[in-house]
N, C-alpha and C. Protein backbone atom coordinates (compact mmCIF):
# COMPACT_ATOMS: atom_id res chain seq x y z
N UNK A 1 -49.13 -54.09 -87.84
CA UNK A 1 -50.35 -54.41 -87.16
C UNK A 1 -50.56 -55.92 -87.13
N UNK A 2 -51.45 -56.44 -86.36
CA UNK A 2 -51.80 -57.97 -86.02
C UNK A 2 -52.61 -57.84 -87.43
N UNK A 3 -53.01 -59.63 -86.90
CA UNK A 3 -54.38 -60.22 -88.07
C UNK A 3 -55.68 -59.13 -87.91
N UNK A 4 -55.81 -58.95 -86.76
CA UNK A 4 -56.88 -58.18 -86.40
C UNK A 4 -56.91 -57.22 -86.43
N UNK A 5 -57.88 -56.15 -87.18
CA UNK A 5 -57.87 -54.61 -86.93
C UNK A 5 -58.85 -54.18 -86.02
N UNK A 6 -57.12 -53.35 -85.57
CA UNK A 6 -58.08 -52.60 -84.71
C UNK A 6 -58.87 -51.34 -85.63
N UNK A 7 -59.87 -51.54 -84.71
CA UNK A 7 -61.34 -50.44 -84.87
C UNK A 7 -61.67 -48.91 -84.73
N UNK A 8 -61.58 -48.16 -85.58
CA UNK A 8 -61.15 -46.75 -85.41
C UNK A 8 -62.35 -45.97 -85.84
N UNK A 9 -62.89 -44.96 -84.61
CA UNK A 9 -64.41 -44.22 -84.83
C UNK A 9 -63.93 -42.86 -85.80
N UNK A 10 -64.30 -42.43 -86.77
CA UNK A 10 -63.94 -41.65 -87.04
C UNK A 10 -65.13 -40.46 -87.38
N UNK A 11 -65.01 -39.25 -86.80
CA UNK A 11 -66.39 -38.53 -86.73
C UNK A 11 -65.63 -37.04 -87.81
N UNK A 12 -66.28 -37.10 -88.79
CA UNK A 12 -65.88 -35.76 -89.75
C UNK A 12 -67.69 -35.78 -90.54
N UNK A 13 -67.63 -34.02 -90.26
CA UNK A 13 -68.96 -33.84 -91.33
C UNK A 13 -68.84 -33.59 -92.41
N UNK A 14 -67.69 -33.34 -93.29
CA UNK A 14 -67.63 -33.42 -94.59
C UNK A 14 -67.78 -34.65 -95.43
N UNK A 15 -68.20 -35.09 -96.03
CA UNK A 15 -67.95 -36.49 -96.35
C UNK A 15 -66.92 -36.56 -96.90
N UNK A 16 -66.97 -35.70 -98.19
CA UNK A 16 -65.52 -35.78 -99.04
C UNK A 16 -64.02 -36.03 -98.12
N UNK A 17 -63.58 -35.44 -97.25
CA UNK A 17 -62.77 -35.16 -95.90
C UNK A 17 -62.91 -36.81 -95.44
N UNK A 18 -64.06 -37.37 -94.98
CA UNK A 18 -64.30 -38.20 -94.54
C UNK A 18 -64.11 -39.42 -95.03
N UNK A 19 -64.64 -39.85 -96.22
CA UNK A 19 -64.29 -40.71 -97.33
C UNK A 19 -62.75 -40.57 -97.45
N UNK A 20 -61.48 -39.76 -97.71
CA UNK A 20 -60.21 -39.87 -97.99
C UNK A 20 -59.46 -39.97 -96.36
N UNK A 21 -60.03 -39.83 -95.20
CA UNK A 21 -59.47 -40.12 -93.66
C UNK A 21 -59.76 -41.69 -93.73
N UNK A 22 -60.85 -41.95 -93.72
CA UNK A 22 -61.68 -42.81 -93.59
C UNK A 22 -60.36 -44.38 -95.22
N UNK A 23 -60.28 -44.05 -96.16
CA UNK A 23 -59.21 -44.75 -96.75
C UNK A 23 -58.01 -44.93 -96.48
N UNK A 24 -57.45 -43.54 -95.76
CA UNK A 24 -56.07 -43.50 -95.87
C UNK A 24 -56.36 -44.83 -94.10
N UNK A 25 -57.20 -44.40 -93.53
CA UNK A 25 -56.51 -45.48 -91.87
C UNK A 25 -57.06 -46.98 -92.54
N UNK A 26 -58.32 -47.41 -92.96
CA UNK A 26 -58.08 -48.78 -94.04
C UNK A 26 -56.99 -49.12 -94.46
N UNK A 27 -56.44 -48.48 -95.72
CA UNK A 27 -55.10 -48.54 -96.07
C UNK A 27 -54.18 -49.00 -94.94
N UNK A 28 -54.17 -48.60 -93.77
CA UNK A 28 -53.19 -48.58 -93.14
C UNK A 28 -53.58 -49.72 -91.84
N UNK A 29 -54.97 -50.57 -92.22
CA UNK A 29 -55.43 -51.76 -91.56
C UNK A 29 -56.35 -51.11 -90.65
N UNK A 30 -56.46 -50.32 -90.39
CA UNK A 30 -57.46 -50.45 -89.29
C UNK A 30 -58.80 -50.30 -89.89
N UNK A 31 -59.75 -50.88 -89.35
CA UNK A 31 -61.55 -50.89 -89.01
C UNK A 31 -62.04 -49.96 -88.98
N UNK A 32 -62.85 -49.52 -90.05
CA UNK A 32 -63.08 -47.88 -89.37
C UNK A 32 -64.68 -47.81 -89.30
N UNK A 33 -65.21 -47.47 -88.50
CA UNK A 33 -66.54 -46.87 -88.36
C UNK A 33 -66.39 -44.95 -88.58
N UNK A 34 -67.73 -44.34 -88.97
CA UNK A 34 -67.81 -43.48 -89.64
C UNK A 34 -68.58 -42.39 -88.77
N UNK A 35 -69.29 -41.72 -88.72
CA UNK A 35 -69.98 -40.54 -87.81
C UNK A 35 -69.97 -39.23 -88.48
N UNK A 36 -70.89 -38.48 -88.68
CA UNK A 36 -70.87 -37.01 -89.79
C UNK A 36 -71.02 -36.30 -88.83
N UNK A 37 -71.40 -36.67 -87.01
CA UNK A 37 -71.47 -35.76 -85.89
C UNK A 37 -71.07 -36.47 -84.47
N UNK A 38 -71.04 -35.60 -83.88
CA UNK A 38 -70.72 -36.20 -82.35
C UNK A 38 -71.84 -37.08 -81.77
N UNK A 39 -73.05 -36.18 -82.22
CA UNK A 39 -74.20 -37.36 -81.25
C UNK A 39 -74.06 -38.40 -82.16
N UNK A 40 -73.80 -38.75 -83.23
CA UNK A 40 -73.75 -40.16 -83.75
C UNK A 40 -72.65 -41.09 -83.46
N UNK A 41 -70.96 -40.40 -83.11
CA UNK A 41 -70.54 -41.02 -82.41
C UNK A 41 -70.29 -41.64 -81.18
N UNK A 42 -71.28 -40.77 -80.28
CA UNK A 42 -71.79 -41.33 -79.01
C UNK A 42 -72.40 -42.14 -79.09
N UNK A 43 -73.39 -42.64 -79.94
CA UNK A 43 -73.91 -43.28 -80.03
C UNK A 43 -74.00 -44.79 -80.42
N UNK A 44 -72.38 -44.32 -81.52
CA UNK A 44 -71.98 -45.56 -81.73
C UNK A 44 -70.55 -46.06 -80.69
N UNK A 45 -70.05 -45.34 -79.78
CA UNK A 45 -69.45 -45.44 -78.57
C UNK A 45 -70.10 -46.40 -77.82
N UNK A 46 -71.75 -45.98 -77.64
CA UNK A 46 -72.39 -46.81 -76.53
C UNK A 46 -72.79 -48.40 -77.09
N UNK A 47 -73.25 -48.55 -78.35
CA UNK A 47 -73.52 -49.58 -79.11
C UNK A 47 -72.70 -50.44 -79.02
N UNK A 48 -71.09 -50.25 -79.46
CA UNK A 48 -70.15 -51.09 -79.94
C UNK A 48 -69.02 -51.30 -78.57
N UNK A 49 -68.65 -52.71 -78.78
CA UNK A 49 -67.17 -52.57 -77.78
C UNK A 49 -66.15 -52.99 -78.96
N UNK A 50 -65.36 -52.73 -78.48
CA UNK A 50 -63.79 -52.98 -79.22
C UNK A 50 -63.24 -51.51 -79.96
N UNK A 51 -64.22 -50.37 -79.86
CA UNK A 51 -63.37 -49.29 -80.03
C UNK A 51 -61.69 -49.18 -79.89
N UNK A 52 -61.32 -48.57 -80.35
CA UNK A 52 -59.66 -48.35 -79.66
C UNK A 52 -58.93 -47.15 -79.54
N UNK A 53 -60.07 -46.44 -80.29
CA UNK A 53 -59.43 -44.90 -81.06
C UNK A 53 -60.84 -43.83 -81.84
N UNK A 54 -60.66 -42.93 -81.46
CA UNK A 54 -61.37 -41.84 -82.30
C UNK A 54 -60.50 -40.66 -83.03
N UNK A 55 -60.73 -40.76 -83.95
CA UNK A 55 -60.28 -39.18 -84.80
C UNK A 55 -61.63 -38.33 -84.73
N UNK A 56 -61.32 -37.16 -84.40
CA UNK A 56 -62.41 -36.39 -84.51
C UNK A 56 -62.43 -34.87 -85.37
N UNK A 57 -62.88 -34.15 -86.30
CA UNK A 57 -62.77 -33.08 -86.45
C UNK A 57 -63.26 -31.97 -84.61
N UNK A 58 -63.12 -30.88 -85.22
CA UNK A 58 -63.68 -29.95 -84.09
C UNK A 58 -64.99 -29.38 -84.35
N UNK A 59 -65.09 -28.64 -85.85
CA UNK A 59 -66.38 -27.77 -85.60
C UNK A 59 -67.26 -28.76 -86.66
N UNK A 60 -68.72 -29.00 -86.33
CA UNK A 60 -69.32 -29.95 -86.58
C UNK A 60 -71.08 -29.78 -86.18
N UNK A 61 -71.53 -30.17 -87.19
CA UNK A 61 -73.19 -29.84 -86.79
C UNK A 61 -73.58 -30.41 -85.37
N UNK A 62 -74.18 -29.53 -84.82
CA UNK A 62 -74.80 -30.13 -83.30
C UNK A 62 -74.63 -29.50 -82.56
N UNK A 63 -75.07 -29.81 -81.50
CA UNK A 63 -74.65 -29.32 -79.92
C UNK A 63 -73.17 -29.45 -79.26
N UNK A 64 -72.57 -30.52 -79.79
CA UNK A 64 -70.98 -31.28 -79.19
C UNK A 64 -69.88 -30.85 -80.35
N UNK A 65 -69.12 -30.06 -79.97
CA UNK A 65 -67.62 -30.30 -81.04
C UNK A 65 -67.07 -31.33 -80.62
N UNK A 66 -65.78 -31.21 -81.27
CA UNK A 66 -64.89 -32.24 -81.12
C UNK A 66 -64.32 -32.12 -80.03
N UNK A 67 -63.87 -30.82 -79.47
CA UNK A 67 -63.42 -30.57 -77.99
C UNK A 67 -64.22 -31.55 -76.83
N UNK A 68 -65.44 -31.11 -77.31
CA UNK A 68 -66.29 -31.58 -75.83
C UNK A 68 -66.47 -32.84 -75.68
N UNK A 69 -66.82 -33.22 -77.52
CA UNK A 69 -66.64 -34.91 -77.92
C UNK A 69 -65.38 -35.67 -77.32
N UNK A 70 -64.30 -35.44 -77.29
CA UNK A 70 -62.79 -35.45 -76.73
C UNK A 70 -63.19 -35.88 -75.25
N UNK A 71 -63.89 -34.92 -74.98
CA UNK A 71 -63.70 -35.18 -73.29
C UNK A 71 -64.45 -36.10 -72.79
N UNK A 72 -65.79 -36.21 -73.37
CA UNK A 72 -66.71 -36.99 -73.01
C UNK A 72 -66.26 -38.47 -73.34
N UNK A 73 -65.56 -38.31 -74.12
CA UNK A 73 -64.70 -40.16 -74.54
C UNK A 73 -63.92 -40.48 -73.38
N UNK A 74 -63.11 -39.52 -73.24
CA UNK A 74 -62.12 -39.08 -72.14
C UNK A 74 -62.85 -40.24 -70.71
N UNK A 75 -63.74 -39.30 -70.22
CA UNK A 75 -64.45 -39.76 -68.92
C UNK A 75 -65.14 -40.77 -68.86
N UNK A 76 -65.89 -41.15 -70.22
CA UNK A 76 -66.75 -41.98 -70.13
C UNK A 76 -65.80 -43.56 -70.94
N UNK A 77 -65.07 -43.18 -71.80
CA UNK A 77 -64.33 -44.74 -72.26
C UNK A 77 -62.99 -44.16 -72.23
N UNK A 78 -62.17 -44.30 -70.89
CA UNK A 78 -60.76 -43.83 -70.65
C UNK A 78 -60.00 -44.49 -71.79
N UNK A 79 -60.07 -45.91 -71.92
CA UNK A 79 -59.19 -46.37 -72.51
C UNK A 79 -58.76 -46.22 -74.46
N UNK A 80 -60.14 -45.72 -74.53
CA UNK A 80 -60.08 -45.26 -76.29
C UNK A 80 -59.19 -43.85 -76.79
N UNK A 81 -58.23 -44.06 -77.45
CA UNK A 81 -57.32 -43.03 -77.66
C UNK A 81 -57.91 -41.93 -78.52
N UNK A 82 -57.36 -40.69 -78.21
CA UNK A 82 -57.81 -40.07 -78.88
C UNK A 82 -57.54 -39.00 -79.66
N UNK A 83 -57.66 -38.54 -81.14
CA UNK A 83 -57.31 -37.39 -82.01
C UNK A 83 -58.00 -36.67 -82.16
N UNK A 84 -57.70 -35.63 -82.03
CA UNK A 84 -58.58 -33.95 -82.72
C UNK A 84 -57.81 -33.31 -83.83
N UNK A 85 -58.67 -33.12 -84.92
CA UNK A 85 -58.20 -32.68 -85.35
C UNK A 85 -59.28 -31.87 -86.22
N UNK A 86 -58.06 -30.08 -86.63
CA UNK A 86 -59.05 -29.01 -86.50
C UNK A 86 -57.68 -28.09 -87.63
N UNK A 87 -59.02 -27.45 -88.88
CA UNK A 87 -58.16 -26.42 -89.31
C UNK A 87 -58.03 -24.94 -89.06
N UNK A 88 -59.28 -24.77 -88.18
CA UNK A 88 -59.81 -23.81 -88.14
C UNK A 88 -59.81 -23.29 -86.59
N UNK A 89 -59.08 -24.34 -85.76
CA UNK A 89 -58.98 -23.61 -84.29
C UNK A 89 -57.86 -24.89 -83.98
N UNK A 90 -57.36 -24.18 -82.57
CA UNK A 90 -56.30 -25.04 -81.81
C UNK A 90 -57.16 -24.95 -80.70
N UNK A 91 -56.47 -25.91 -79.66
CA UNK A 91 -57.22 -26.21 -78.61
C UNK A 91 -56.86 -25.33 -77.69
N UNK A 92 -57.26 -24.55 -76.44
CA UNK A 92 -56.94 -23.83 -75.49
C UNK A 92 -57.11 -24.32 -74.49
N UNK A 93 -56.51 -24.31 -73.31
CA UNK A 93 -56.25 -24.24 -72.00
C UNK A 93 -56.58 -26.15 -71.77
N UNK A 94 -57.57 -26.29 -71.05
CA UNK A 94 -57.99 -27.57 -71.00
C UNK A 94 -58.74 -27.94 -71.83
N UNK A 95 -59.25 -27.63 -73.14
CA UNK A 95 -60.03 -28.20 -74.16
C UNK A 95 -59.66 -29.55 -74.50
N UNK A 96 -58.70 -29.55 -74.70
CA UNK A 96 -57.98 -31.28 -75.44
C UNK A 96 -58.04 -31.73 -74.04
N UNK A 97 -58.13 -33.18 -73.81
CA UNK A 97 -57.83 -33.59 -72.74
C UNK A 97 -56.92 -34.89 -72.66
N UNK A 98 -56.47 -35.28 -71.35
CA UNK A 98 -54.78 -35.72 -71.34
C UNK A 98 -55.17 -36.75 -72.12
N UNK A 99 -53.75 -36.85 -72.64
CA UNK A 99 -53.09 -38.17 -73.74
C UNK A 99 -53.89 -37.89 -74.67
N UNK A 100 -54.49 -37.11 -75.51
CA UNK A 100 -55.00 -37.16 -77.01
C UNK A 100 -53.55 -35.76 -77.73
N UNK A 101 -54.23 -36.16 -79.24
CA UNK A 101 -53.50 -35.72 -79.73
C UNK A 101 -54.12 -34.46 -80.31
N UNK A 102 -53.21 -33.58 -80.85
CA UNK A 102 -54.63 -32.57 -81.80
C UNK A 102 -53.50 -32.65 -82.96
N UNK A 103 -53.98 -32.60 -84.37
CA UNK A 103 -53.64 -33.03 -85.56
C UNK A 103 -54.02 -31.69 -85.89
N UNK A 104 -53.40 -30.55 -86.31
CA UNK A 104 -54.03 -29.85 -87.59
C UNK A 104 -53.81 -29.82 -88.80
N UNK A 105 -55.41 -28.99 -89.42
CA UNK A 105 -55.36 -29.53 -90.89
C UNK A 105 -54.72 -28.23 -91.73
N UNK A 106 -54.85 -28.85 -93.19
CA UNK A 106 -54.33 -29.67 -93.37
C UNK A 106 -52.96 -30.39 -93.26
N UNK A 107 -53.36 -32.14 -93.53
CA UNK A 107 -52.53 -32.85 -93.21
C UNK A 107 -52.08 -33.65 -93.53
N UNK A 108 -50.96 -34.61 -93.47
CA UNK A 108 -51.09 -35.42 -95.19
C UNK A 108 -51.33 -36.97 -94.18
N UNK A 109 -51.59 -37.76 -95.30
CA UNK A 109 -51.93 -39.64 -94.79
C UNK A 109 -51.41 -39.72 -93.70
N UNK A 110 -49.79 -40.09 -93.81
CA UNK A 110 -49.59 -40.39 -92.56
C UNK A 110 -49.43 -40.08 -91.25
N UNK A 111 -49.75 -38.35 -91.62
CA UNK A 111 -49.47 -38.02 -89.95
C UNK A 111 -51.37 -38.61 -89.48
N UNK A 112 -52.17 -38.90 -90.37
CA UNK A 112 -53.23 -39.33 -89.83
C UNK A 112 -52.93 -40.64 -88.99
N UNK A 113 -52.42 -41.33 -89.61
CA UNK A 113 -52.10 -42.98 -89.88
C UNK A 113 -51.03 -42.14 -88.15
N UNK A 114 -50.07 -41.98 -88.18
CA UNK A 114 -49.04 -41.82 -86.97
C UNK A 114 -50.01 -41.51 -85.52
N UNK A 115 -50.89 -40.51 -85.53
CA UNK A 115 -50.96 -39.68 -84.65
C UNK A 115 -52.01 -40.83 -83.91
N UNK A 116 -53.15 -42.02 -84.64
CA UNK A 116 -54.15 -43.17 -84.51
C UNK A 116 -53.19 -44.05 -83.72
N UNK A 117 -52.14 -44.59 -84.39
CA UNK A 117 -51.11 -45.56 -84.11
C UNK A 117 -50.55 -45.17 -82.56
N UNK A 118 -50.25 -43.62 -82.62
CA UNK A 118 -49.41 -43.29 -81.01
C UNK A 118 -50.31 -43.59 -80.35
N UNK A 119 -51.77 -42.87 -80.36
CA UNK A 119 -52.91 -42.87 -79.25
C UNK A 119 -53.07 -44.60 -78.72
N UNK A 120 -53.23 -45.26 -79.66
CA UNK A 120 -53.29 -46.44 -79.31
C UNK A 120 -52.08 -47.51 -78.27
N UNK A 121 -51.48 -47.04 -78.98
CA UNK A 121 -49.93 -47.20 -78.34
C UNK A 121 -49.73 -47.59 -76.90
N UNK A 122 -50.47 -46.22 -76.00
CA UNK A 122 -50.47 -45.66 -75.06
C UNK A 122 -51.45 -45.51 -74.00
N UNK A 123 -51.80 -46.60 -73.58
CA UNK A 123 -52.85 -46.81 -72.72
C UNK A 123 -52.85 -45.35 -71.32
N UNK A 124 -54.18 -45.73 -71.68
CA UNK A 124 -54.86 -44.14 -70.34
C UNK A 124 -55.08 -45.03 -69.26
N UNK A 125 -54.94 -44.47 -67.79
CA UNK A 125 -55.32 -45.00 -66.30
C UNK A 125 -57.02 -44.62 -66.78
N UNK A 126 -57.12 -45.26 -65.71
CA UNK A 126 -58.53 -44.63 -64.96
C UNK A 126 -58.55 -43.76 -64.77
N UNK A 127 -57.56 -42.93 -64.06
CA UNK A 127 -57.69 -41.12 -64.08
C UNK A 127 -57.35 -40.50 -65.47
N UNK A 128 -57.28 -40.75 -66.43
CA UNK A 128 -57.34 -40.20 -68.18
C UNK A 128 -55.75 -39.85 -67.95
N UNK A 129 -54.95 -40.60 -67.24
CA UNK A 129 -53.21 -39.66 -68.07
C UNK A 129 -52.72 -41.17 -68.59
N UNK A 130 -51.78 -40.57 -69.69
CA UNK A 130 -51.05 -41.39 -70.41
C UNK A 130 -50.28 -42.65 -69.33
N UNK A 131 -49.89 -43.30 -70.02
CA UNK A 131 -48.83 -44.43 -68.85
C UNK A 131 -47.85 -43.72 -69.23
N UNK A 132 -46.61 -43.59 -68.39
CA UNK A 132 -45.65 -42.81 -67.97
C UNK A 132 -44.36 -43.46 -68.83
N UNK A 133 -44.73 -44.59 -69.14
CA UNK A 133 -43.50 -45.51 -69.36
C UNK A 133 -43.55 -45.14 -71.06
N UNK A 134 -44.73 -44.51 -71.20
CA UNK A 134 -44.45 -44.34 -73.06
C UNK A 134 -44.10 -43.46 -73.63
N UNK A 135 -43.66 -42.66 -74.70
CA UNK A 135 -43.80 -41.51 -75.43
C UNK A 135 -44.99 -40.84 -75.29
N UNK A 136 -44.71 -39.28 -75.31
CA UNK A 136 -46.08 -38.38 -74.94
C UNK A 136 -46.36 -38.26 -73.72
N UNK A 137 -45.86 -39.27 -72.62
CA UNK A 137 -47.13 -39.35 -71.49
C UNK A 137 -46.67 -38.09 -70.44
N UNK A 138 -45.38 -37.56 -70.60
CA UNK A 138 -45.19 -36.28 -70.13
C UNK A 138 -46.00 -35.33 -69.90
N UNK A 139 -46.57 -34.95 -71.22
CA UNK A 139 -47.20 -33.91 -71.58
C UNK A 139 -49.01 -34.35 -71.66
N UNK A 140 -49.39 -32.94 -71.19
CA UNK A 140 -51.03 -33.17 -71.32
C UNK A 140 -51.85 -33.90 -72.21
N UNK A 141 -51.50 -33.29 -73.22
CA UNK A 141 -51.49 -33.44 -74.87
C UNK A 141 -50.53 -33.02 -75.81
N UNK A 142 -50.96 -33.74 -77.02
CA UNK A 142 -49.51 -33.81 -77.74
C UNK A 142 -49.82 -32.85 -78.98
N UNK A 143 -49.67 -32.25 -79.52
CA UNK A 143 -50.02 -31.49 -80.71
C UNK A 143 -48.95 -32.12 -82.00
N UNK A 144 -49.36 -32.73 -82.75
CA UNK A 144 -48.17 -33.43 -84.28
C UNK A 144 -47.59 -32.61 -85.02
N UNK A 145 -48.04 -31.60 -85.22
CA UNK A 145 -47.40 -30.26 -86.32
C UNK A 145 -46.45 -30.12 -85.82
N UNK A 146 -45.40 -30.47 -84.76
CA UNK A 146 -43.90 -30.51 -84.72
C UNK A 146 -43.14 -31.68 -84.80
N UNK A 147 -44.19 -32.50 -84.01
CA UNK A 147 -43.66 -33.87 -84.06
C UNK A 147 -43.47 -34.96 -85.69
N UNK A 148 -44.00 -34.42 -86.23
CA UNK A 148 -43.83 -35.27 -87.70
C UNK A 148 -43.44 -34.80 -88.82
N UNK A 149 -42.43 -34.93 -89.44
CA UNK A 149 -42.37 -33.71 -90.68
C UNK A 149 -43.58 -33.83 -91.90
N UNK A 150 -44.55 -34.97 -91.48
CA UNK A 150 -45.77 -35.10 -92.68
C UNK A 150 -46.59 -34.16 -92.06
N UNK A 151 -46.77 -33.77 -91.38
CA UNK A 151 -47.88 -32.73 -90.44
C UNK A 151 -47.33 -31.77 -91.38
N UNK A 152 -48.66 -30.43 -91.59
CA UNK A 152 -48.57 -29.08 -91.99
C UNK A 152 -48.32 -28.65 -90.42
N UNK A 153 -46.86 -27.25 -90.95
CA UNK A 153 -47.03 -26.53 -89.66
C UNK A 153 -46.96 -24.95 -90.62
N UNK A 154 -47.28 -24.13 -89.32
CA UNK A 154 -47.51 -23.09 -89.69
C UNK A 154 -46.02 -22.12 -90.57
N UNK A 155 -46.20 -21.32 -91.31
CA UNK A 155 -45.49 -20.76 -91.37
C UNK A 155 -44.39 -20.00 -90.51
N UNK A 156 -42.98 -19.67 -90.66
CA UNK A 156 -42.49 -19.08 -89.95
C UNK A 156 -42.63 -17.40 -89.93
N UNK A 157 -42.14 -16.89 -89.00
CA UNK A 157 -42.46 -15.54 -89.22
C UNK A 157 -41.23 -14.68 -89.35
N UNK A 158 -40.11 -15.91 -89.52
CA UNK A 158 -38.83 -15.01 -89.76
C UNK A 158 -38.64 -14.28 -91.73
């Protein structure tokens, strides 16, 4: 990373969860702002510039999950990359939206630290798809539980 960190929103309602996400991307230089819900990270979306990135859980007090939170970043700040991540559901059909990642839990440091780093990586158009010229930008979204051997993946069923 540069002198400068980049700035990473990170929205989890657990704190405990939150506090050890929230160290491990420090650790790993980046800036982190904090959020226990979606309307608070909208909120700090609209407040702040220099965002670069959101991690988000999915299920979360409020009106907004992380799905919908996802999208609304999506449309409204194309260029902020973005993670979901969820232990308790995967994303379906169009839920995730293009160029984010979905992380499931659990998961260890660095696939946190990896999955922040790609999003960023990888600048979004104005129409929300990845640039073509990078890794990922193939695909809608990227899911890490194959892509990293630090990711938990599911059991096999052989």
């Amino acid at each position: 990373m540069s002198n400068t960190h980049p700035v990473v929103l990170l929205v989890e309602d657990d704190p405990l969860v939150r506090m050890v996400m929230s160290d491990t991307l420090t650790d790993a230089g980046f800036r982190v702002l904090e959020a226990g819900s979606a309307d608070t990270a909208l909120v700090l979306l609209e407040a702040r510039n220099g965002i670069v990135a959101i991690a988000t859980d999915v299920d979360m007090p409020g009106p907004i999950n992380g799905f919908t939170l996802a999208r609304l970043v999506r449309r409204s700040w194309p260029s902020v990359g973005i993670v979901v991540a969820s232990g308790a559901r995967r994303p379906q059909g169009a839920e995730l939206p293009a160029g984010a990642i979905f992380l499931p839990k659990p998961f260890l440091p660095p696939a946190l630290v990896a999955a922040v780093e790609s999003v960023i990586a990888r600048p979004i158009s104005e129409a929300g798809h990845a640039d073509p010229r990078l890794p990922f930008a193939d695909a809608p979204s990227k899911s890490l539980a194959g892509g990293f051997p630090e990711a938990t993946r599911e059991p096999s069923k052989d």
